[in-house]
Each structure stands twice: as C-alpha cells, then as structure tokens.
Protein backbone atom coordinates (compact mmCIF):
# COMPACT_ATOMS: atom_id res chain seq x y z
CA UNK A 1 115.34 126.33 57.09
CA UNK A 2 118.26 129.09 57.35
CA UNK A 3 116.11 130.88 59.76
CA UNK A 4 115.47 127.70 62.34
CA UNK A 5 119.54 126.83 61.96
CA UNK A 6 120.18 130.67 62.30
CA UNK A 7 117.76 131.08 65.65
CA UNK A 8 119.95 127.71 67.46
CA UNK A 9 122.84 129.39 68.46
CA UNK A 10 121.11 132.66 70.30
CA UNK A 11 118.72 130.14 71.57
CA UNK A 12 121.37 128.10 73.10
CA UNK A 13 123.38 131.16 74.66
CA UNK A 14 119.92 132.64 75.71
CA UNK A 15 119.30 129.20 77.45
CA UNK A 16 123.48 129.16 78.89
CA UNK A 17 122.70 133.04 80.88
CA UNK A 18 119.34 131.63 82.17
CA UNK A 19 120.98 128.57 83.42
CA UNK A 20 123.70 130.61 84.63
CA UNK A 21 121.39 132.97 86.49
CA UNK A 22 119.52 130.17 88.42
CA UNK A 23 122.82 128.57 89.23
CA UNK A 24 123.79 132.00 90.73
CA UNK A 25 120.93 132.74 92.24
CA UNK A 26 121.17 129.01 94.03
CA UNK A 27 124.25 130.35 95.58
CA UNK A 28 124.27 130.49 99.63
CA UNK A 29 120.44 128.60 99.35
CA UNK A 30 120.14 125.14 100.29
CA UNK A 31 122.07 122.85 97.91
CA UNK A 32 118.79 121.10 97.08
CA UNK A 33 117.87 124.63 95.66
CA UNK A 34 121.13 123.97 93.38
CA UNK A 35 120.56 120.98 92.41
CA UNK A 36 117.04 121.43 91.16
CA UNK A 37 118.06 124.72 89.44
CA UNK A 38 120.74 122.87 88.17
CA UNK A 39 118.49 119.70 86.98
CA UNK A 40 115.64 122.25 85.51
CA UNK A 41 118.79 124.32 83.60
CA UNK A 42 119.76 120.91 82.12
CA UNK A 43 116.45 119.59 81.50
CA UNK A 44 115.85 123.04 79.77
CA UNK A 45 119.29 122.31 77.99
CA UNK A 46 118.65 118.88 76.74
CA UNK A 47 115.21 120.07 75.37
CA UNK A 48 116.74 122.93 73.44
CA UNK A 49 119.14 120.30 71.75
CA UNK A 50 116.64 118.15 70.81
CA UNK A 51 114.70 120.70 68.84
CA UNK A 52 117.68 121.78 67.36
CA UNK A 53 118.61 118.26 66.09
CA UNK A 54 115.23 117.90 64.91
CA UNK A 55 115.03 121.35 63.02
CA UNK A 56 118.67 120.24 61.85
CA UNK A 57 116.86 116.54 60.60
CA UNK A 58 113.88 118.70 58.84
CA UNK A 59 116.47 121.25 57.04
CA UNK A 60 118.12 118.10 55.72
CA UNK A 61 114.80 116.70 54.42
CA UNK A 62 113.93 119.69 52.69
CA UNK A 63 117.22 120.18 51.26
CA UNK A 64 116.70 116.60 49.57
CA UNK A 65 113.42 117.02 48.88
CA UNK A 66 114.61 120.23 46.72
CA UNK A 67 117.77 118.28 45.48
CA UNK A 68 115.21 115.48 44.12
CA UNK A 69 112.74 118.00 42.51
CA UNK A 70 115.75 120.12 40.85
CA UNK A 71 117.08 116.47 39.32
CA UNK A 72 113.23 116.01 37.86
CA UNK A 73 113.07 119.35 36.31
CA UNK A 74 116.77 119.30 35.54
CA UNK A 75 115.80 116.06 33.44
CA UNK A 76 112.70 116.83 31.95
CA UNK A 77 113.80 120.19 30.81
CA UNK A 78 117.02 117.91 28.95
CA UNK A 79 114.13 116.02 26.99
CA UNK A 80 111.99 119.19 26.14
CA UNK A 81 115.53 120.17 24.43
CA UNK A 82 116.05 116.75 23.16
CA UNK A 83 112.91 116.66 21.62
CA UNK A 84 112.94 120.54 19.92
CA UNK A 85 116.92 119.34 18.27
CA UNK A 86 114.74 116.54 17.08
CA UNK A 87 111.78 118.26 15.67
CA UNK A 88 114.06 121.07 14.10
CA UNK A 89 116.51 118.21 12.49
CA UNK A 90 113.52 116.36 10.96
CA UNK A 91 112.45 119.91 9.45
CA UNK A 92 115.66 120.36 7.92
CA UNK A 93 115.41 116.72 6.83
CA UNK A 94 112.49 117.51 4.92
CA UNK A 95 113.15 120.94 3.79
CA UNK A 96 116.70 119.64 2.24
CA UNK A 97 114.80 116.85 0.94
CA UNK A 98 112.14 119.26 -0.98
CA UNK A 99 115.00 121.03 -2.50
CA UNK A 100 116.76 118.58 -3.50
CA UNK A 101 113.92 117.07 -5.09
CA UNK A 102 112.92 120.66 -6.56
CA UNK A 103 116.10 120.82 -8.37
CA UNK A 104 115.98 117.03 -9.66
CA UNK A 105 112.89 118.03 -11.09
CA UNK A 106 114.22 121.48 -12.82
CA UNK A 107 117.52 119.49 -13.68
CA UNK A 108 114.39 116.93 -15.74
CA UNK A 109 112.92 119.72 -16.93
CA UNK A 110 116.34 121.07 -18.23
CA UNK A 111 117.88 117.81 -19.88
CA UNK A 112 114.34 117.02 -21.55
CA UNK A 113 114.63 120.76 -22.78
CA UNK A 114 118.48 120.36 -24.23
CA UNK A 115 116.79 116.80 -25.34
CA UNK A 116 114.14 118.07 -27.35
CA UNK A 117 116.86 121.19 -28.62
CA UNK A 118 118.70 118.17 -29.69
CA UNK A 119 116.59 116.41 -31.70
CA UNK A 120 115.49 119.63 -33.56
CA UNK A 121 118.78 120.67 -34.44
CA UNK A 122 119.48 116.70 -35.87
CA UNK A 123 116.50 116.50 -37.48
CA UNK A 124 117.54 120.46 -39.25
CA UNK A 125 120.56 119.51 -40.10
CA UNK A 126 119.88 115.68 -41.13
CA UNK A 127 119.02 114.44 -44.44
C-alpha cells in the first residue's frame, strides 16, 4: 500500500512535464494542435487521478481489513489468557484444598493420639 501512495506523487509530476512538453511543443502550431495536446494532457491527467483515488480507496480497505483481523487476534489472545488465570486458579483451588485437608487429617491423627495418651494416663493414675 505505502509503495502505490509513495509512486502518486512522481507519477503526477512525471505526468505535469509531459503535459508541459506537449503544451510547448503546441506552441506556434495550429491552435487545434493545442487544444488536442491540451485535451490528451488532461485526459492523461484525469486518468492518473483516478487510479490514484482508487489505490488511495484499496490502501484504506486493507488498512481495515488489518485493523479488523488485529481486533480478532487481539481478542482471542485476551481469552487464551483468560482461560490459563482460570485453569491456574482452579489448580491452586485444589492444591490449597489438598493441604488443607492433609493437615485436617494429621491434626485427627494428632488429637486421637493426645486422646488415646489421655485415657492411658487416667486410666494409670485412676483407681
């Protein structure tokens, strides 16, 4: 696209010294001579403009075109990320949950230990 907007301007002053040159060259000839020189130098003009509004019209499609895909992938790549926070919370999740449930189950084994301490020391020491 850069290259087409780039390759207007020294089109258009390529297209300005040719028109010039068949204006001069009209000069002292018939003014019919001129005037067709002059039409054809316009006609030449006029075409030049038009491809330039159309390459101008195409760089603005692809421009969107690269705006729209960049939203898509902007957007998708925010729910890959969404979805890896979510998968890495629920891991913590669980692995908090496993510990905590690890050290309910030690704490058990613990208090049924000091239970069982307990009852031999009352039953020593009782009657």
């Amino acid at each position: 696209m850069n290259r087409k907007v780039r390759a207007i301007g020294p089109l258009f002053a390529v297209l300005a010294i040719a028109a010039g040159g068949v204006v001069w060259s009209g000069c002292g000839s018939s003014s019919s001579d001129a005037e067709s020189s002059a039409n054809q130098a316009k006609t030449e003009i006029e075409a030049a403009g038009q491809k330039a509004e159309e390459a101008a019209k195409e760089g603005a499609e692809e421009a969107k075109k690269g705006l729209e895909k960049g939203a898509e992938k902007t957007k998708k790549g925010f729910e890959e990320a969404k979805e890896e926070v979510e998968k890495a919370n629920s891991k913590q999740i669980k692995k908090t949950k496993k510990n905590i449930e690890e050290e309910v189950e030690k704490g058990g084994a613990q208090a049924e230990k000091h239970l069982e301490e307990a009852k031999e020391k009352a039953e020593k020491y009782l009657p």
